[in-house]
PDB file of N, CA and C in Angstrom:
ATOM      1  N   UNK A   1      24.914 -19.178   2.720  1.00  0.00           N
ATOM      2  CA  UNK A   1      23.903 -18.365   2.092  1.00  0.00           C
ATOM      3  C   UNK A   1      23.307 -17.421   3.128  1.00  0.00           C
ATOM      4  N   UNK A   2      23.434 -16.102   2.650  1.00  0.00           N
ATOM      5  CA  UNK A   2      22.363 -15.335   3.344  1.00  0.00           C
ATOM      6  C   UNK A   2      20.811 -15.478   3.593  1.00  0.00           C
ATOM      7  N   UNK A   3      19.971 -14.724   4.969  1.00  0.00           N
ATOM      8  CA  UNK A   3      19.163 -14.605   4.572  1.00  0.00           C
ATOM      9  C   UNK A   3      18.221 -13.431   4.063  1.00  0.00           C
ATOM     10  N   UNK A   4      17.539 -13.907   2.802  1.00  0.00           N
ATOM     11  CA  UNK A   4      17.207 -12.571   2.109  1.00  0.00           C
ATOM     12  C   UNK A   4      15.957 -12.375   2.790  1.00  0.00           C
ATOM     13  N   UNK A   5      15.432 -11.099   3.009  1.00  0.00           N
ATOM     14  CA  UNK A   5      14.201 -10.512   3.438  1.00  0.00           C
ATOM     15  C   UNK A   5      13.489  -9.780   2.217  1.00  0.00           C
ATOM     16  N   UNK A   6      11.916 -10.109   2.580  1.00  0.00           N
ATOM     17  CA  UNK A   6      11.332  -9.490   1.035  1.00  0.00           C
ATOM     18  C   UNK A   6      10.346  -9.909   1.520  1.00  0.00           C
ATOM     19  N   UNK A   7       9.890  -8.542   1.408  1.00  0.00           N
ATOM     20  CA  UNK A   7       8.387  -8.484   2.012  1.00  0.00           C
ATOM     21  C   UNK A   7       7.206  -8.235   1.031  1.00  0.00           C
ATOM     22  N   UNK A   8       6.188  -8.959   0.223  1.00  0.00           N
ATOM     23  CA  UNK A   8       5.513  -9.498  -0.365  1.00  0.00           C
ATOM     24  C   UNK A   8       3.876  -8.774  -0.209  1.00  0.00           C
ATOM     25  N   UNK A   9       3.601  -8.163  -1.598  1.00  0.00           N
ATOM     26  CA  UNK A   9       2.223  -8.134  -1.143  1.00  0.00           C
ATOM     27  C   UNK A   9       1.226  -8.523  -2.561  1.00  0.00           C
ATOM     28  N   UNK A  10       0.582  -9.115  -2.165  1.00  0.00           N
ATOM     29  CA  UNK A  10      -0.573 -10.400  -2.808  1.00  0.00           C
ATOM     30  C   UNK A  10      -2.164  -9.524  -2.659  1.00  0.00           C
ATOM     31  N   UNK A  11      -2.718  -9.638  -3.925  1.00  0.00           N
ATOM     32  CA  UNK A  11      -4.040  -9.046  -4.003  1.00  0.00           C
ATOM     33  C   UNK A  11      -4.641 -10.106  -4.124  1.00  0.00           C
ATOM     34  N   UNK A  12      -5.940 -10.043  -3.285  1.00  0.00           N
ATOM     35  CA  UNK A  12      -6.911 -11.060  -3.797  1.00  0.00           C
ATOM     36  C   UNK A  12      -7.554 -11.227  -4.626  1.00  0.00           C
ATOM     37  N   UNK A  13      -8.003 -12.754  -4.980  1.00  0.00           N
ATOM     38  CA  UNK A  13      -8.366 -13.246  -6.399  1.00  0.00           C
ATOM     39  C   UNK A  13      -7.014 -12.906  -7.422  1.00  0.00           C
ATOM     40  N   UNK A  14      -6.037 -12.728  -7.191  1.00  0.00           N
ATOM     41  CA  UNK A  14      -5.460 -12.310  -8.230  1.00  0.00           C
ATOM     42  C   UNK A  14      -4.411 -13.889  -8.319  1.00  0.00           C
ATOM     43  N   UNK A  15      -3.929 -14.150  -9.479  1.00  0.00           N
ATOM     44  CA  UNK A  15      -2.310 -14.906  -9.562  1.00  0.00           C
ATOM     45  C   UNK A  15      -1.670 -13.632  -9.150  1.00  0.00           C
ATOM     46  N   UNK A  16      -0.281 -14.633  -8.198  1.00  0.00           N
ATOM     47  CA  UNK A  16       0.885 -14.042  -7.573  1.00  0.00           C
ATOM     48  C   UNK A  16       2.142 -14.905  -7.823  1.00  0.00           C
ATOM     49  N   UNK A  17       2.728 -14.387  -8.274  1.00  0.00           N
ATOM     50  CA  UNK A  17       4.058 -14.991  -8.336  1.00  0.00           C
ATOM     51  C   UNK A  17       5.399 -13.692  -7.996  1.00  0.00           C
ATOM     52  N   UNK A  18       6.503 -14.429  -7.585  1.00  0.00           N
ATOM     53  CA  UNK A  18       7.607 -13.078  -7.300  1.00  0.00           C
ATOM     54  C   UNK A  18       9.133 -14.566  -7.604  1.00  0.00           C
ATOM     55  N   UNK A  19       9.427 -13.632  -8.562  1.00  0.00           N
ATOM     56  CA  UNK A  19      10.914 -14.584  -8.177  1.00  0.00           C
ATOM     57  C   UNK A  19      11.763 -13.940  -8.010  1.00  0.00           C
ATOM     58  N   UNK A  20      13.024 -15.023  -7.408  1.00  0.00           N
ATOM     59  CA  UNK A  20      14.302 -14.356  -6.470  1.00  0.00           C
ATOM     60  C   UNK A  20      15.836 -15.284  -7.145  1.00  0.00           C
ATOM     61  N   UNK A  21      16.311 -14.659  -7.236  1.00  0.00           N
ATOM     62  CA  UNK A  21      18.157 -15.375  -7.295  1.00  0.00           C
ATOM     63  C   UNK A  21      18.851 -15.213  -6.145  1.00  0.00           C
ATOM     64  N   UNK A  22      18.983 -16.480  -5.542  1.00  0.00           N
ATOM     65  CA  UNK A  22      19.675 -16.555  -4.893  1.00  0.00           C
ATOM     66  C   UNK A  22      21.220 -16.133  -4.764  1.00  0.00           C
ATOM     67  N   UNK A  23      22.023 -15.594  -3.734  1.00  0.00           N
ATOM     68  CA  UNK A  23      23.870 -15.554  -4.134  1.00  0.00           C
ATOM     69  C   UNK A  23      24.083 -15.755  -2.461  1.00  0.00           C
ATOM     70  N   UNK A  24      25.643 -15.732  -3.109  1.00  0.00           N
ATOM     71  CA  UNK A  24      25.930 -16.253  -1.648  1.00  0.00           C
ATOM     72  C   UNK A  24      26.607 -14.550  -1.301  1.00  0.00           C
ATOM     73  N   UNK A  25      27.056 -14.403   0.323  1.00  0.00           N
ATOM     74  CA  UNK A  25      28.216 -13.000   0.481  1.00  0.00           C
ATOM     75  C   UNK A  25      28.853 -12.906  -0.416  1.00  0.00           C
ATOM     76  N   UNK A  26      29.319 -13.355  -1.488  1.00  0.00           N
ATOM     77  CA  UNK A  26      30.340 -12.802  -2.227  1.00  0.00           C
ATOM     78  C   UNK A  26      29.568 -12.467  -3.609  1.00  0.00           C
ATOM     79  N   UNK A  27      28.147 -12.662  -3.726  1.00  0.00           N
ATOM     80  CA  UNK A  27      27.791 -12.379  -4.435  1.00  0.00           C
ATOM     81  C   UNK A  27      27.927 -13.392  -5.892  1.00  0.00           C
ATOM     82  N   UNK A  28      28.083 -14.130  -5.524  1.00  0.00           N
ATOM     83  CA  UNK A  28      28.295 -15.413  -6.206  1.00  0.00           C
ATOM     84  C   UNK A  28      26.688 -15.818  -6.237  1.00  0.00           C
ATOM     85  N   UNK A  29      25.961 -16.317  -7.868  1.00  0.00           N
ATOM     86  CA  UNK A  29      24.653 -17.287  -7.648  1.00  0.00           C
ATOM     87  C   UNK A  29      24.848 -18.565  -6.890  1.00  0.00           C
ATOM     88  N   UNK A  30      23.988 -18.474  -6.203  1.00  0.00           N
ATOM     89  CA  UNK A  30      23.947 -20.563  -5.839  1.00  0.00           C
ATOM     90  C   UNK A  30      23.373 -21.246  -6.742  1.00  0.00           C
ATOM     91  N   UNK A  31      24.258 -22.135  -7.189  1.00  0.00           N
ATOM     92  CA  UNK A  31      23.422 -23.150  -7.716  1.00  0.00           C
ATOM     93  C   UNK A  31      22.436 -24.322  -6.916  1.00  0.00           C
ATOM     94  N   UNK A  32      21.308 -24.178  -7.168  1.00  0.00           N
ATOM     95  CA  UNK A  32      20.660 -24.913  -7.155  1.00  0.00           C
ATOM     96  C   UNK A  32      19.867 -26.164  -7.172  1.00  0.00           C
ATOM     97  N   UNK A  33      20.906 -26.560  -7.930  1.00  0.00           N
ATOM     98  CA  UNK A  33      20.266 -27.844  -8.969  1.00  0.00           C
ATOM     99  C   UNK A  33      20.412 -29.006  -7.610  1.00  0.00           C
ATOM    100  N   UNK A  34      19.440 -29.917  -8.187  1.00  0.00           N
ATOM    101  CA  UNK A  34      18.711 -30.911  -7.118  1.00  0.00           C
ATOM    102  C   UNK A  34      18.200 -30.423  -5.471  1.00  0.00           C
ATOM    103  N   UNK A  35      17.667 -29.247  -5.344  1.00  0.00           N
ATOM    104  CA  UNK A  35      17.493 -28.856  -4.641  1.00  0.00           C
ATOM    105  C   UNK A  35      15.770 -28.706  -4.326  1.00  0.00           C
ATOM    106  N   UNK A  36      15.342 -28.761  -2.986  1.00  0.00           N
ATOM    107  CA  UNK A  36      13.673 -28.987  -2.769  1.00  0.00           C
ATOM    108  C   UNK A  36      13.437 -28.035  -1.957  1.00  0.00           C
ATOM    109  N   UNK A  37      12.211 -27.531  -1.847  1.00  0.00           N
ATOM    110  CA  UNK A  37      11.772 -26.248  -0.896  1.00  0.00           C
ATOM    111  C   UNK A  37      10.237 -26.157  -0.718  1.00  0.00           C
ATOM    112  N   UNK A  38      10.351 -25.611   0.488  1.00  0.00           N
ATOM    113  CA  UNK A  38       8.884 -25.187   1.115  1.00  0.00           C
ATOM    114  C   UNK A  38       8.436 -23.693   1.637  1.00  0.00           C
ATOM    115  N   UNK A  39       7.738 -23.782   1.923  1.00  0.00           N
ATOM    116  CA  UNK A  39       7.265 -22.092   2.201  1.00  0.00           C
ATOM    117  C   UNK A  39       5.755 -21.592   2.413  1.00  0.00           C
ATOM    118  N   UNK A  40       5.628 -21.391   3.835  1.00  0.00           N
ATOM    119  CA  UNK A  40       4.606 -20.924   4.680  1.00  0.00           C
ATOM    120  C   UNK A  40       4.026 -19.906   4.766  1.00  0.00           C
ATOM    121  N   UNK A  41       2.854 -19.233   4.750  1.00  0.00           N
ATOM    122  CA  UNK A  41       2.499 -18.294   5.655  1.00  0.00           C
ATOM    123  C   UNK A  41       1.367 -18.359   6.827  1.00  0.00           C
ATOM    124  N   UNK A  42       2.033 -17.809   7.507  1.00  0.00           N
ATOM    125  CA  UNK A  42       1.494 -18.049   8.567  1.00  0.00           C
ATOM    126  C   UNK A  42       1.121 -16.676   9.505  1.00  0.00           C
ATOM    127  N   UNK A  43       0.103 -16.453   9.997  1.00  0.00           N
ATOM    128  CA  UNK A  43      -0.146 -14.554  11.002  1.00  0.00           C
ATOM    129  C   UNK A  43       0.661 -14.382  11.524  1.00  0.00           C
ATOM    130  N   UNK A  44       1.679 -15.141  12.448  1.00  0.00           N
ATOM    131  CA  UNK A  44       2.519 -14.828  13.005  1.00  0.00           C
ATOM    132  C   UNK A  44       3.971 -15.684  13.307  1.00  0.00           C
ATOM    133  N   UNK A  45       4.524 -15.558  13.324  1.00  0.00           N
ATOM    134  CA  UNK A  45       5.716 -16.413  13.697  1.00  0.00           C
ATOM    135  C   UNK A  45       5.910 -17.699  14.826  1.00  0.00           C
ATOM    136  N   UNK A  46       5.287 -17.383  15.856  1.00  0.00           N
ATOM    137  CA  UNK A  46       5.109 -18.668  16.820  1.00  0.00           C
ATOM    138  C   UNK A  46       4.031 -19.323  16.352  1.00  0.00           C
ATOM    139  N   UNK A  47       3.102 -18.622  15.388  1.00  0.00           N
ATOM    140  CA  UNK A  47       1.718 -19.737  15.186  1.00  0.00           C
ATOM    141  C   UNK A  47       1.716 -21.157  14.009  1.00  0.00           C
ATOM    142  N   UNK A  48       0.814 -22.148  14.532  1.00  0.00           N
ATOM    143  CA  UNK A  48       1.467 -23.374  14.235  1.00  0.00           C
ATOM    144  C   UNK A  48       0.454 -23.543  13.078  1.00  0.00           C
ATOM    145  N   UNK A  49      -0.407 -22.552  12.730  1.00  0.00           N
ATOM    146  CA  UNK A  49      -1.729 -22.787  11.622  1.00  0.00           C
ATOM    147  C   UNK A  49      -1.357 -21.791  10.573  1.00  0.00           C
ATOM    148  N   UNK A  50      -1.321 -22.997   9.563  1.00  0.00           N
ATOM    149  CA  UNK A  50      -0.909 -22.232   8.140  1.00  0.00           C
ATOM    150  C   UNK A  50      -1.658 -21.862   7.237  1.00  0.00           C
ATOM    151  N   UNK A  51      -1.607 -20.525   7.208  1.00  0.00           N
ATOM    152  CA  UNK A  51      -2.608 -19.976   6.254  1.00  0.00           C
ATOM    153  C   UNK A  51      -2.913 -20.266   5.050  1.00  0.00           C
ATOM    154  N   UNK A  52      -1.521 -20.451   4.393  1.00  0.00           N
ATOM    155  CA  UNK A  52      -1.272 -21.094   2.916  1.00  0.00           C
ATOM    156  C   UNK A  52       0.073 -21.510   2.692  1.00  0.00           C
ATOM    157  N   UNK A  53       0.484 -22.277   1.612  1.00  0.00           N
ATOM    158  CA  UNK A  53       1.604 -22.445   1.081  1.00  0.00           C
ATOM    159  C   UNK A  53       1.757 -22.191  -0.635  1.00  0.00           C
ATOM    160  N   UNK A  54       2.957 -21.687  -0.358  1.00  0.00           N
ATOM    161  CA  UNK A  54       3.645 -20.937  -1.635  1.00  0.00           C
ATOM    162  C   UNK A  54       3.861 -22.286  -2.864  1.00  0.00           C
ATOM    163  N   UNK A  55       3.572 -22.388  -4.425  1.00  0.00           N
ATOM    164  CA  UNK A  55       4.562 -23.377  -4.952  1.00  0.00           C
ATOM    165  C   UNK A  55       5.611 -22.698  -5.021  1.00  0.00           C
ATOM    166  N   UNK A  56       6.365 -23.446  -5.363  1.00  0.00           N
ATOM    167  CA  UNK A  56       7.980 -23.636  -5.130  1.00  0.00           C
ATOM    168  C   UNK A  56       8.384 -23.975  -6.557  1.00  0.00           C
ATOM    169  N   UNK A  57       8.767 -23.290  -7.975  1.00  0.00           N
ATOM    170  CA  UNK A  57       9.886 -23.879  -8.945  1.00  0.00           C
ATOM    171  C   UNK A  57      10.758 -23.233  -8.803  1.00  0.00           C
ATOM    172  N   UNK A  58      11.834 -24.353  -8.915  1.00  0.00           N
ATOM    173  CA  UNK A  58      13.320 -23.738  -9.436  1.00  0.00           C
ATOM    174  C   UNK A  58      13.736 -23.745 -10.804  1.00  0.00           C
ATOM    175  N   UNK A  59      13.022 -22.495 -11.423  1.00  0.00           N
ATOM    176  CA  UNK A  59      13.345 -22.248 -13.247  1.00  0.00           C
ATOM    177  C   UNK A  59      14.539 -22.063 -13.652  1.00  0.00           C
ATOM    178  N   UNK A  60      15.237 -21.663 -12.826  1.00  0.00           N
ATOM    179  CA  UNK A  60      16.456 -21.711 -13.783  1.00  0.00           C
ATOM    180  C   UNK A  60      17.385 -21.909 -12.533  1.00  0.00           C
ATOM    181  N   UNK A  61      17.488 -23.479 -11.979  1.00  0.00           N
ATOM    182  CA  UNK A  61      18.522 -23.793 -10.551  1.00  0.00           C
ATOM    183  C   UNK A  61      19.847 -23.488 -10.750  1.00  0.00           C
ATOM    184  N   UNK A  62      20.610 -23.254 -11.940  1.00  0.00           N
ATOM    185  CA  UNK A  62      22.252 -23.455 -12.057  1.00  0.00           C
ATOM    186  C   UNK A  62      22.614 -21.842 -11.803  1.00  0.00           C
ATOM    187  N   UNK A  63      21.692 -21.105 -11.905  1.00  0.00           N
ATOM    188  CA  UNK A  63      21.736 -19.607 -11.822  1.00  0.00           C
ATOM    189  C   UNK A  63      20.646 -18.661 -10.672  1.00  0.00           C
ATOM    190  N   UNK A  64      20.565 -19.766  -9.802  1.00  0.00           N
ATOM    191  CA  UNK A  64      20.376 -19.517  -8.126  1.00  0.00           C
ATOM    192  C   UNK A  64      18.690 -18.783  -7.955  1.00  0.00           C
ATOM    193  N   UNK A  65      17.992 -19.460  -9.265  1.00  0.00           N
ATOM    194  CA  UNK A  65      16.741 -18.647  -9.681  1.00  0.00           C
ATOM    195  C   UNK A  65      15.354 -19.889  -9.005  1.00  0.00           C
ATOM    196  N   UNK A  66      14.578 -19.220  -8.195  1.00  0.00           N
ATOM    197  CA  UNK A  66      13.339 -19.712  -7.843  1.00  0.00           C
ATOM    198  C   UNK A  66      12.219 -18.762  -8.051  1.00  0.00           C
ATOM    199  N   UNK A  67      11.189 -19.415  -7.897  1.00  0.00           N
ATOM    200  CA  UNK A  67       9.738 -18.768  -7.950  1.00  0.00           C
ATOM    201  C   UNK A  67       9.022 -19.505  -6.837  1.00  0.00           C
ATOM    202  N   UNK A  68       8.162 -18.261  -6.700  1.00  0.00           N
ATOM    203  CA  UNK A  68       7.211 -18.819  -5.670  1.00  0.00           C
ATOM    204  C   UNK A  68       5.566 -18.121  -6.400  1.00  0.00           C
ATOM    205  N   UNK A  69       4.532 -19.024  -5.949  1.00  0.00           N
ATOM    206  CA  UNK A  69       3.573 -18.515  -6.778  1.00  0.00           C
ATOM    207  C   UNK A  69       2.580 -18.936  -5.797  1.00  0.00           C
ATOM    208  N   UNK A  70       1.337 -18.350  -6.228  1.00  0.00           N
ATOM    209  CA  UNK A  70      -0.442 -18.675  -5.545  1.00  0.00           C
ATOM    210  C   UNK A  70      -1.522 -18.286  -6.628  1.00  0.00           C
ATOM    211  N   UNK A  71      -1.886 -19.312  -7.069  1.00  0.00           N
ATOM    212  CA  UNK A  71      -3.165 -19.447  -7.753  1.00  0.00           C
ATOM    213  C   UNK A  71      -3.936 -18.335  -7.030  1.00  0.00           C
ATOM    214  N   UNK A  72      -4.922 -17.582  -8.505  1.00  0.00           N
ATOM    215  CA  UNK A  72      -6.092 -16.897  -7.945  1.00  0.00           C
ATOM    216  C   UNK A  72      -6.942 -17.671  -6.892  1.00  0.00           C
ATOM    217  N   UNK A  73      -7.041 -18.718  -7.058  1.00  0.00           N
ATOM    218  CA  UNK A  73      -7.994 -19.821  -6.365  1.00  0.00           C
ATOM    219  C   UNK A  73      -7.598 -19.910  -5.074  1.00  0.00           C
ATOM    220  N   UNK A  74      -6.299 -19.457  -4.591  1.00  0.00           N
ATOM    221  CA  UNK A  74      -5.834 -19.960  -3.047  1.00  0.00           C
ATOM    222  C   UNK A  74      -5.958 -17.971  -2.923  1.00  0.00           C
ATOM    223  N   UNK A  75      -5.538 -17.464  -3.203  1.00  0.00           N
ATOM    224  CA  UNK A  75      -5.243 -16.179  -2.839  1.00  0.00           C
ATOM    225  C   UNK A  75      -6.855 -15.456  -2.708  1.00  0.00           C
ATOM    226  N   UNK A  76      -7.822 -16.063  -3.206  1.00  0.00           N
ATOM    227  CA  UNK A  76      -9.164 -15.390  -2.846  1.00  0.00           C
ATOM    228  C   UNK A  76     -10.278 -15.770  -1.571  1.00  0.00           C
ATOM    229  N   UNK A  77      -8.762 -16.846  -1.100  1.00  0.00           N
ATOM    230  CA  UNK A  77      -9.360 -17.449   0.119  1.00  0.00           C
ATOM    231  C   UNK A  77      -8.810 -16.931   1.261  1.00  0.00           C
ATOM    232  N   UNK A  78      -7.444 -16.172   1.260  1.00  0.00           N
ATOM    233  CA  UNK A  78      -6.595 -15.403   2.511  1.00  0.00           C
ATOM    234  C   UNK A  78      -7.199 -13.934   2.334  1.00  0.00           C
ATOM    235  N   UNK A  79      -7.814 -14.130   4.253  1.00  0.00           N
ATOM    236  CA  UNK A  79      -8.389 -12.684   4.415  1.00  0.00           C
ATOM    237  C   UNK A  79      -7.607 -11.586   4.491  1.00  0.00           C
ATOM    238  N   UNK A  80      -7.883 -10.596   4.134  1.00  0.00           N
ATOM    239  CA  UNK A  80      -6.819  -9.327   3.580  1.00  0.00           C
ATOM    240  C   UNK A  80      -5.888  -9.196   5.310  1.00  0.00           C
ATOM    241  N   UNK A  81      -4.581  -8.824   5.712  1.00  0.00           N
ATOM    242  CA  UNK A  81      -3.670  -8.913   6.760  1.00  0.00           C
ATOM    243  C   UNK A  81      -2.548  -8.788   5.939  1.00  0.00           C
ATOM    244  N   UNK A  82      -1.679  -9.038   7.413  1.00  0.00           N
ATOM    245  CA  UNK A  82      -0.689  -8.770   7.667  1.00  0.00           C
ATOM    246  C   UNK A  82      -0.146 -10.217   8.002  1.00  0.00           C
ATOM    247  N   UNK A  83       0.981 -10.673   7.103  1.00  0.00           N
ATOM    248  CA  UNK A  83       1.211 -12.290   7.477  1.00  0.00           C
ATOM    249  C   UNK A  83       2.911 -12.358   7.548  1.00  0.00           C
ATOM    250  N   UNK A  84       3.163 -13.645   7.951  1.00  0.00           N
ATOM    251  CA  UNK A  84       4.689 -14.081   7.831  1.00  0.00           C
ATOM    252  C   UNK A  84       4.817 -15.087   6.783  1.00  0.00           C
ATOM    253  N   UNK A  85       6.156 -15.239   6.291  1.00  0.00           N
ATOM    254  CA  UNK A  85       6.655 -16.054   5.386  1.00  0.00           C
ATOM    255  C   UNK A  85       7.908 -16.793   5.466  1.00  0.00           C
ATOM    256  N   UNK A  86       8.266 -17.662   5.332  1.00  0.00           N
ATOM    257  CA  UNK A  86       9.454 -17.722   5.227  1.00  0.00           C
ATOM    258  C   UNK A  86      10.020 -19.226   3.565  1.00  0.00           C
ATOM    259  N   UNK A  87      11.016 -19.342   3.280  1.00  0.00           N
ATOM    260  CA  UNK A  87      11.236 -20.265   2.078  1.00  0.00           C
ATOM    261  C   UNK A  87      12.415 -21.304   2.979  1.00  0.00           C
ATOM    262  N   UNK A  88      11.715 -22.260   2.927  1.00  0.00           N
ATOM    263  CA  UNK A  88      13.429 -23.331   3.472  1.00  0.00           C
ATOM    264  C   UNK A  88      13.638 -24.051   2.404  1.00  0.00           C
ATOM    265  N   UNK A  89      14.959 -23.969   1.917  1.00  0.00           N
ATOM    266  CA  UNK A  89      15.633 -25.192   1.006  1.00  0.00           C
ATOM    267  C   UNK A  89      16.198 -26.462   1.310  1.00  0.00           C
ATOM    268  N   UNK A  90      16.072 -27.300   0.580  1.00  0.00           N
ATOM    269  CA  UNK A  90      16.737 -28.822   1.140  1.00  0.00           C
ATOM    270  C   UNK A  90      17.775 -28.902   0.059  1.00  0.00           C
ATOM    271  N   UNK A  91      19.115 -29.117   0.421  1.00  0.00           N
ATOM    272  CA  UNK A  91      20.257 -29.508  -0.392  1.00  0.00           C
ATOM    273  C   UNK A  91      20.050 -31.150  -0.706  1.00  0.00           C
ATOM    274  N   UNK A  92      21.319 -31.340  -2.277  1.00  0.00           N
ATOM    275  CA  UNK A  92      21.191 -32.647  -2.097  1.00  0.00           C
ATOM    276  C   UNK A  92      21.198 -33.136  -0.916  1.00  0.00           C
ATOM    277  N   UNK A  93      22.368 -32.992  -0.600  1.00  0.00           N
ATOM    278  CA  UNK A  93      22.874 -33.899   1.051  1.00  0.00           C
ATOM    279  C   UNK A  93      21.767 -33.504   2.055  1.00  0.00           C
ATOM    280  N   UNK A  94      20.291 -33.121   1.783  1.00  0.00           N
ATOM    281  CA  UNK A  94      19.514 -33.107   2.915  1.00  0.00           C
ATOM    282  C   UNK A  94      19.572 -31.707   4.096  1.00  0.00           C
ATOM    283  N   UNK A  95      20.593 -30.938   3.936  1.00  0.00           N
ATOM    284  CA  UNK A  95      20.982 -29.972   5.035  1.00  0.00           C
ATOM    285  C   UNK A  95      19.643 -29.312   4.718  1.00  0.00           C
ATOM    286  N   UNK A  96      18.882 -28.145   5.682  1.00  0.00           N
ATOM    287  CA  UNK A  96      17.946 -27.317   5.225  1.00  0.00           C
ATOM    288  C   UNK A  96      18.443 -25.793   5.610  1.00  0.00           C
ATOM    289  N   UNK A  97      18.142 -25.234   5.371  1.00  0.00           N
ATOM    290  CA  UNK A  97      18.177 -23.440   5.131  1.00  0.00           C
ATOM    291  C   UNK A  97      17.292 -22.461   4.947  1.00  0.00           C
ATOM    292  N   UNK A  98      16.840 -22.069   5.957  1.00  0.00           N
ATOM    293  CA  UNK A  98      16.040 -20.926   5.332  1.00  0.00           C
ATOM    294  C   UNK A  98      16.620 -19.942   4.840  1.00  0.00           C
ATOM    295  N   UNK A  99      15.906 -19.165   3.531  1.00  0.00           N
ATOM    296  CA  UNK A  99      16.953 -18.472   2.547  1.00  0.00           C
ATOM    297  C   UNK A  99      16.501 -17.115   2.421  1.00  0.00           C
ATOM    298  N   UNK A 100      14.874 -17.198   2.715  1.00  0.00           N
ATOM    299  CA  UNK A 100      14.308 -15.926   2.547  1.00  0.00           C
ATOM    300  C   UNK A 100      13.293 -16.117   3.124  1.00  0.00           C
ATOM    301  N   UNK A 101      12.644 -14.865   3.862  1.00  0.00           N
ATOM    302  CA  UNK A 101      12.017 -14.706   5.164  1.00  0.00           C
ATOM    303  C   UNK A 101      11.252 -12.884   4.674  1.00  0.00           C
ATOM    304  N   UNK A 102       9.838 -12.652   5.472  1.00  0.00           N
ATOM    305  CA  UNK A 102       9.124 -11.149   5.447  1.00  0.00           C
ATOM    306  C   UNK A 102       8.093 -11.444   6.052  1.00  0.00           C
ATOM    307  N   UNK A 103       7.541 -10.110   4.980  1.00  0.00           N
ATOM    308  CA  UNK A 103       6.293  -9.933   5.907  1.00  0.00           C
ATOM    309  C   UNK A 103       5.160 -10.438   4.383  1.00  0.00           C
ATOM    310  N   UNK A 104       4.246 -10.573   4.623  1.00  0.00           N
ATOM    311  CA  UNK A 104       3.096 -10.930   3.668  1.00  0.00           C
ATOM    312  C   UNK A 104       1.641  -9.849   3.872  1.00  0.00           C
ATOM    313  N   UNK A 105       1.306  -8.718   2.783  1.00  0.00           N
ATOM    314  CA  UNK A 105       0.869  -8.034   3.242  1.00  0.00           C
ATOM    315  C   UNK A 105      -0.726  -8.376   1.825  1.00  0.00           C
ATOM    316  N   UNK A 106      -1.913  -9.174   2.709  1.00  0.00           N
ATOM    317  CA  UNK A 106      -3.052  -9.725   1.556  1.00  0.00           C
ATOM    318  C   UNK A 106      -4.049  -8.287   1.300  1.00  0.00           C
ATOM    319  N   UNK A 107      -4.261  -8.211   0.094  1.00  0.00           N
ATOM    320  CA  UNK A 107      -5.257  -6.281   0.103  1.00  0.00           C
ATOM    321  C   UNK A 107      -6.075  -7.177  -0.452  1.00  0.00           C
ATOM    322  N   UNK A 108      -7.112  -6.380  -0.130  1.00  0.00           N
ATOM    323  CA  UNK A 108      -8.869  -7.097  -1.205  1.00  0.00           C
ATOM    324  C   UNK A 108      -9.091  -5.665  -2.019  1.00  0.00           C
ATOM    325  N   UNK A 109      -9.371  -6.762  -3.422  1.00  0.00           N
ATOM    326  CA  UNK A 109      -9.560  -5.720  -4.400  1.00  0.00           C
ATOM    327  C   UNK A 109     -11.086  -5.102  -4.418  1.00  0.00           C
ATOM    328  N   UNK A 110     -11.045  -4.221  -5.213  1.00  0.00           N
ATOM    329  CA  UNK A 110     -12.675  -3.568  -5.159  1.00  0.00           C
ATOM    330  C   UNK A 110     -13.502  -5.339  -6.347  1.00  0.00           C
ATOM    331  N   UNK A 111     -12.681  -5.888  -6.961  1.00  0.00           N
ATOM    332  CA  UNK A 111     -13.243  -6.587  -7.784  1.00  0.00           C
ATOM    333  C   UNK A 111     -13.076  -8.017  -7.051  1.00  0.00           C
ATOM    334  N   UNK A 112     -12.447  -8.657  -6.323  1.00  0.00           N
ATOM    335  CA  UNK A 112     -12.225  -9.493  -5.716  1.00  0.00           C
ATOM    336  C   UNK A 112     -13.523 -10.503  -5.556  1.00  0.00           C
TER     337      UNK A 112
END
């Protein structure tokens, strides 16, 4: 699997969600199914303090489809920046992967 880049931008107070299909180089979907994942952001890449975490469903796993989402409730708590992200998957057999990786860009609304 490649890794996909997608760089993300989240308003505050708002719900956020973005989903992605996964494929492999040949452009083939991955399937998914029994598969677990996590996903960070964090200011910067060496830093070990996490700003937030993404949920994670896989809505439609046989057709290489995830979501990632943030409650208004978490997103009115990240101060407006410039952040990192990344998504790691766990296969059955346990292997992990990061699959998709950016930048995280938080705006404050005039209503926020």
């Amino acid at each position: 699997m490649a890794v996909y880049v997608n760089n993300l931008v989240i308003d505050a107070g708002e719900d956020f969600s973005q989903d992605f299909t996964l494929e492999t180089s040949l452009n083939d979907v991955v399937n998914l199914t029994g598969y677990a994942g996590s996903s960070y952001i964090r200011k910067h890449p060496e830093s070990s303090n996490v700003i937030s975490g993404f949920g994670i469903s896989f809505f439609n796993p046989s057709y290489g489809q995830l979501r990632l989402s943030l409650g208004s409730s978490i997103t009115s708590t990240i101060p407006e920046g410039r952040y990192v992200y990344d998504v790691l998957v766990t296969t059955q057999n346990s292997s992990k992967q990061i699959v998709i990786e950016g930048m995280v860009t938080v705006r404050t609304g005039i209503s926020s």
